[in-house]
Protein backbone atom coordinates (compact mmCIF):
# COMPACT_ATOMS: atom_id res chain seq x y z
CA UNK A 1 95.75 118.18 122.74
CA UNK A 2 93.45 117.49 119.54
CA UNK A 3 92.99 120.57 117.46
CA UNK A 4 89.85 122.91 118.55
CA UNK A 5 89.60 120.96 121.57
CA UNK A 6 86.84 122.97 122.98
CA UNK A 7 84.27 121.81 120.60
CA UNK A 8 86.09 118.49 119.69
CA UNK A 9 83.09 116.58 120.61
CA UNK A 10 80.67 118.44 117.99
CA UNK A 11 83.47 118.27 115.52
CA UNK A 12 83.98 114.57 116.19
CA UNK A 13 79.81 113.94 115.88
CA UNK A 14 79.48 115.98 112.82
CA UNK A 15 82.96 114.25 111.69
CA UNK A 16 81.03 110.71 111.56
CA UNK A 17 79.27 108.89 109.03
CA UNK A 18 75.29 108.63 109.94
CA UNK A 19 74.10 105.63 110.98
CA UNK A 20 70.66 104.25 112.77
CA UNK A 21 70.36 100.83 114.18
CA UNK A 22 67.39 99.11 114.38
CA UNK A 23 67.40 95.88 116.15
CA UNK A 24 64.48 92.83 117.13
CA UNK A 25 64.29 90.84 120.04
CA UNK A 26 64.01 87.04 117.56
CA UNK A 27 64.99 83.78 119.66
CA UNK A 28 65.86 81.11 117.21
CA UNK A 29 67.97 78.29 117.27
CA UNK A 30 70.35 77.88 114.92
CA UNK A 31 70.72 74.48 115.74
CA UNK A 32 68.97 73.13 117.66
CA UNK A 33 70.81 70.24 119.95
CA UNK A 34 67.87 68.27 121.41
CA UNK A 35 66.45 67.42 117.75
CA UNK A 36 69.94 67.52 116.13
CA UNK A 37 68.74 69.97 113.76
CA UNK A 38 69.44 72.79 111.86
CA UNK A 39 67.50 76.09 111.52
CA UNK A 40 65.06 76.40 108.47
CA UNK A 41 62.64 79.07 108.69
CA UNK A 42 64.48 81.06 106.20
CA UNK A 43 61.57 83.46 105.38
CA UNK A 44 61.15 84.54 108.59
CA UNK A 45 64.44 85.24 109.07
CA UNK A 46 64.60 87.10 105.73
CA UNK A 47 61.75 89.22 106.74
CA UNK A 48 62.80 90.39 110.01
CA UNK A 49 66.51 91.36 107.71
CA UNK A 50 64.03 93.32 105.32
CA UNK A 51 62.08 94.98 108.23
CA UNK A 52 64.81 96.55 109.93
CA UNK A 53 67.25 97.55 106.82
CA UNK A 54 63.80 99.32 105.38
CA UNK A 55 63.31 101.34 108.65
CA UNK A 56 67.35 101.73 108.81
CA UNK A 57 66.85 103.39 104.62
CA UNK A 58 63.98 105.36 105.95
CA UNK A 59 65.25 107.29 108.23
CA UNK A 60 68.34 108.16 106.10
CA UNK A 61 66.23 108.92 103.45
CA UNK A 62 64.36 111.78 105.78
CA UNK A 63 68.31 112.73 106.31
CA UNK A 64 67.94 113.67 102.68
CA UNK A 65 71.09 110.97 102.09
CA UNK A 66 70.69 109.12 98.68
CA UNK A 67 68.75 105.95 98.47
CA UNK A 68 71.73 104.34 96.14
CA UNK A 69 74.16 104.99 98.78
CA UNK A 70 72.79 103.44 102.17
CA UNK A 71 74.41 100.27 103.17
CA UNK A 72 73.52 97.44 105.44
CA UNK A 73 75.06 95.88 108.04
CA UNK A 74 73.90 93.11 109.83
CA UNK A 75 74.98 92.11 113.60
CA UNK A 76 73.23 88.98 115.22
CA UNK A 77 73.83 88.44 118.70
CA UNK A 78 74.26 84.63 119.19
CA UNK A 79 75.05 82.30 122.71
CA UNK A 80 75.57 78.53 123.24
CA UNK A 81 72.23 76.84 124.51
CA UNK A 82 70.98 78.53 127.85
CA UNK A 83 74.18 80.50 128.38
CA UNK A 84 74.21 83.92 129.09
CA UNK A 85 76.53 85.66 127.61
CA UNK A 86 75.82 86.24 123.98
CA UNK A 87 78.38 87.32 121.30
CA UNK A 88 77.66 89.90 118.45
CA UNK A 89 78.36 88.53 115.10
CA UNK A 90 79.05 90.48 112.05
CA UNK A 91 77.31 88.02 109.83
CA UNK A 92 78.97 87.94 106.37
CA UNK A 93 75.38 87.79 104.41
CA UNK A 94 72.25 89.58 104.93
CA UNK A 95 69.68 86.55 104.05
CA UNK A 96 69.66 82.88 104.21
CA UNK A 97 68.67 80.68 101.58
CA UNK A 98 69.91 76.83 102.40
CA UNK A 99 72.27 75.01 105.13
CA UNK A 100 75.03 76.14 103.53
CA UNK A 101 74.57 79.98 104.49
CA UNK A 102 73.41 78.58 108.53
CA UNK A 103 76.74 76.56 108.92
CA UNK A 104 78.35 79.85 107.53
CA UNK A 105 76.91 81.76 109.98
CA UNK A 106 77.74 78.89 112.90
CA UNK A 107 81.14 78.87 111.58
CA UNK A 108 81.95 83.23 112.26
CA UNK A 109 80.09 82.42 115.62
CA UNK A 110 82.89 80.17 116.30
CA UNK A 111 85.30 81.58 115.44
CA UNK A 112 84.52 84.78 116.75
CA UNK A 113 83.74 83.08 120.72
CA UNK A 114 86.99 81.22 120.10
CA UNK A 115 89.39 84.22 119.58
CA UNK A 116 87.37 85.81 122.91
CA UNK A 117 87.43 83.06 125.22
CA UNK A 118 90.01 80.92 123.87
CA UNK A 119 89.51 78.42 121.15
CA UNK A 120 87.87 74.93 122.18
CA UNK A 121 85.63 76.45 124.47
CA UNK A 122 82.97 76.33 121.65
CA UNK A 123 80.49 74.35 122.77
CA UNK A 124 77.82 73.67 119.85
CA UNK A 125 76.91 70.80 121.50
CA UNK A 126 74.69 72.71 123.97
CA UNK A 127 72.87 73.80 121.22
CA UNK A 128 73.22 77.43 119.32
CA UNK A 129 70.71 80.54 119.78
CA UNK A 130 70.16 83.52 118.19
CA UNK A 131 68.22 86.16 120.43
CA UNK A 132 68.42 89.45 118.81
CA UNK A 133 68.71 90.52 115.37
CA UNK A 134 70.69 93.76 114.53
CA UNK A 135 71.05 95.76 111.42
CA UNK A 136 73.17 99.18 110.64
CA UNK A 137 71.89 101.13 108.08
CA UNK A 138 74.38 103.84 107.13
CA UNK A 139 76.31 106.04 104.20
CA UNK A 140 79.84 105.82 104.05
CA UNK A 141 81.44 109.46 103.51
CA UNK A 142 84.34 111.02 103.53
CA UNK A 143 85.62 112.40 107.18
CA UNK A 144 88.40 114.95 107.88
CA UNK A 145 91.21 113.30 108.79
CA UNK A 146 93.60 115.20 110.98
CA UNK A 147 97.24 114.98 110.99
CA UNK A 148 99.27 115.84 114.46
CA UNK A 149 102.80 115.49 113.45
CA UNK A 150 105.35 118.33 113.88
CA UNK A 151 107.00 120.16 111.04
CA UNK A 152 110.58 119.08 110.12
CA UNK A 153 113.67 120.97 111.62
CA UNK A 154 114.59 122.82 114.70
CA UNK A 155 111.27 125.11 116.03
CA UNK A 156 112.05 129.07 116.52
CA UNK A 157 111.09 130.41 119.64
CA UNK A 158 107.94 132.21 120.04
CA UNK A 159 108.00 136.05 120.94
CA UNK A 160 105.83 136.61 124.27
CA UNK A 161 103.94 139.39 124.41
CA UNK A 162 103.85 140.10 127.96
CA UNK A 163 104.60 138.57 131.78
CA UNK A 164 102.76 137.24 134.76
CA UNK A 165 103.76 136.31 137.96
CA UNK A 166 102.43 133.09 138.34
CA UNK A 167 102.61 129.96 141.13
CA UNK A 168 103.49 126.71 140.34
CA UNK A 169 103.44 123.06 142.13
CA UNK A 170 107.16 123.23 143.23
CA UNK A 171 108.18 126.46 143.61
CA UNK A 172 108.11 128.46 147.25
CA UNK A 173 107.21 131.51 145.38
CA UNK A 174 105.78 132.87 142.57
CA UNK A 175 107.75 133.01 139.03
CA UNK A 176 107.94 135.83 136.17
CA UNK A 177 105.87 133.90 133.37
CA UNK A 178 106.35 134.90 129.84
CA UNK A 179 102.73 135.40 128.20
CA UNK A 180 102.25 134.21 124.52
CA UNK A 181 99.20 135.21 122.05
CA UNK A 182 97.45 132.82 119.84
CA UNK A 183 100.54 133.67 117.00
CA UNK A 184 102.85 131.51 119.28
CA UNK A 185 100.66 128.67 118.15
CA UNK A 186 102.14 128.63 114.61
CA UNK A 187 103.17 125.80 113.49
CA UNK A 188 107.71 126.10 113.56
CA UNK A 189 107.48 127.69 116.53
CA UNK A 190 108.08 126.51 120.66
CA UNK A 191 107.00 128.27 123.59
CA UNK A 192 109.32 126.97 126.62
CA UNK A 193 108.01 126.97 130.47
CA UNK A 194 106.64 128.16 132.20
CA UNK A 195 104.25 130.06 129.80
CA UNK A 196 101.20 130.69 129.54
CA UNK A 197 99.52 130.64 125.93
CA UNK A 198 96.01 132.86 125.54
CA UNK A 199 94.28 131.54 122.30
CA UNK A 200 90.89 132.79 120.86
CA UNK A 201 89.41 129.47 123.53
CA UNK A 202 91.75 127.97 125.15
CA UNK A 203 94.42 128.83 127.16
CA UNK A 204 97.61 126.41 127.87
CA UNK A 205 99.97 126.77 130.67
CA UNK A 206 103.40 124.94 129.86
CA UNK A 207 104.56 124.48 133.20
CA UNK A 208 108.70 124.67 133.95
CA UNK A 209 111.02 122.10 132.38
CA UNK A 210 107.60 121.24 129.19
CA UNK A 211 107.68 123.38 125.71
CA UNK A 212 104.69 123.86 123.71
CA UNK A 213 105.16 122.89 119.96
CA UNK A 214 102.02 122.80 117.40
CA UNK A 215 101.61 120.09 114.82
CA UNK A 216 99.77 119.99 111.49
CA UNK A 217 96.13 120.93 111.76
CA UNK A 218 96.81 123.23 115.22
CA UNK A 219 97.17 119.55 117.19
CA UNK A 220 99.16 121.02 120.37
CA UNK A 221 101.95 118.78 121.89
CA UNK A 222 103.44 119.10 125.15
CA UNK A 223 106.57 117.88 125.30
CA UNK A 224 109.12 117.09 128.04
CA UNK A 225 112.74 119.04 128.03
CA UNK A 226 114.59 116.14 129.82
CA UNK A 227 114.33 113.23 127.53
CA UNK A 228 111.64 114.45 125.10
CA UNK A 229 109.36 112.10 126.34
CA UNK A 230 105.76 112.75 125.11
């Protein structure tokens, strides 16, 4: 179980760099198959890039993030003529200026459709379509990084603090339960079933034949007796 489990959805949203993703509906062809051409309107292209990164920066900006730190990341969901199913692309440039940067961005598309539906079922002779344009605005910072591994050498048992009778999947009747406060949860020590753990939140029941051990950062483990299978 992750440590503070009963807000470990808050923790993981506030544990996450922002980001806001603006996106525009754009059909163009890349290359387009019935003229045997390739794609040219660079400005617009450009433009629509510009337009979404500046509303991405805005809205960090209101975040109070700094301007020097926002970063860009641009996603272009692409198909082969009328299929579809299109692919998002993590383009590897942010404008176009020439041919050279369209065949680069033909090129990821490839590769990308190969390695998910099996290379040589590219098909760029149906023609190739962009239909939405995507960017991710966003500042990278640093996250907590939580580490779940158990302390070296053999764990001490814990010291209950009282007993329960308690019922368990199994059993005909009920069984005398040791009862462990929130200081069996230090890290060196096991708590062998059945137990039952009370914590400030939560509360754990090792059922017969687990033991309780707690890793680094309070990350709880439940681990089997026979075979320490986890």
């Amino acid at each position: 179980m992750p440590p503070y489990s009963p807000v470990f959805s808050a923790l993981g949203a506030g544990n996450t760099p922002q980001m806001h993703i603006h996106e525009r509906t754009a059909p163009m062809a890349l290359y387009d198959a019935m003229a045997r051409r390739l794609f040219d309107d660079y400005e617009r292209f450009n433009l629509i890039v510009e337009e979404l990164e500046d509303k991405g920066r805005a809205d960090l900006l209101r975040q109070g993030l700094p301007a020097d730190a926002v970063r860009h990341r641009l996603e272009l969901d692409m198909r082969y003529g009328d299929q579809m199913v299109t692919v998002a692309v993590v383009a590897d440039r942010t404008r176009l200026s020439g041919p050279v940067d369209v065949m680069a961005l033909i090129e990821l598309f490839a590769q990308d459709y190969g390695r998910r539906y099996g290379e040589g079922s590219q098909s760029p002779e149906a023609g190739i379509r962009i239909s939405t344009i995507r960017v991710a605005s966003h500042v990278p910072t640093g996250t907590v990084k939580f580490d779940a591994a158990l302390p070296d050498g053999t764990p001490e048992p814990a010291v209950p603090v009282s007993s329960r009778r308690c019922h368990f999947v199994g059993f005909d009747t009920a069984v005398d339960t040791p009862v462990y406060d929130e200081n069996a949860l230090r890290p060196g020590l096991v708590v062998h079933g059945p137990a039952v753990v009370t914590a400030a939140a939560p509360t754990y029941l090792v059922e017969p034949g687990w033991r309780l051990q707690t890793g680094a950062h309070g990350a709880i483990w439940f681990l089997t007796d026979a075979g320490d299978s986890r």
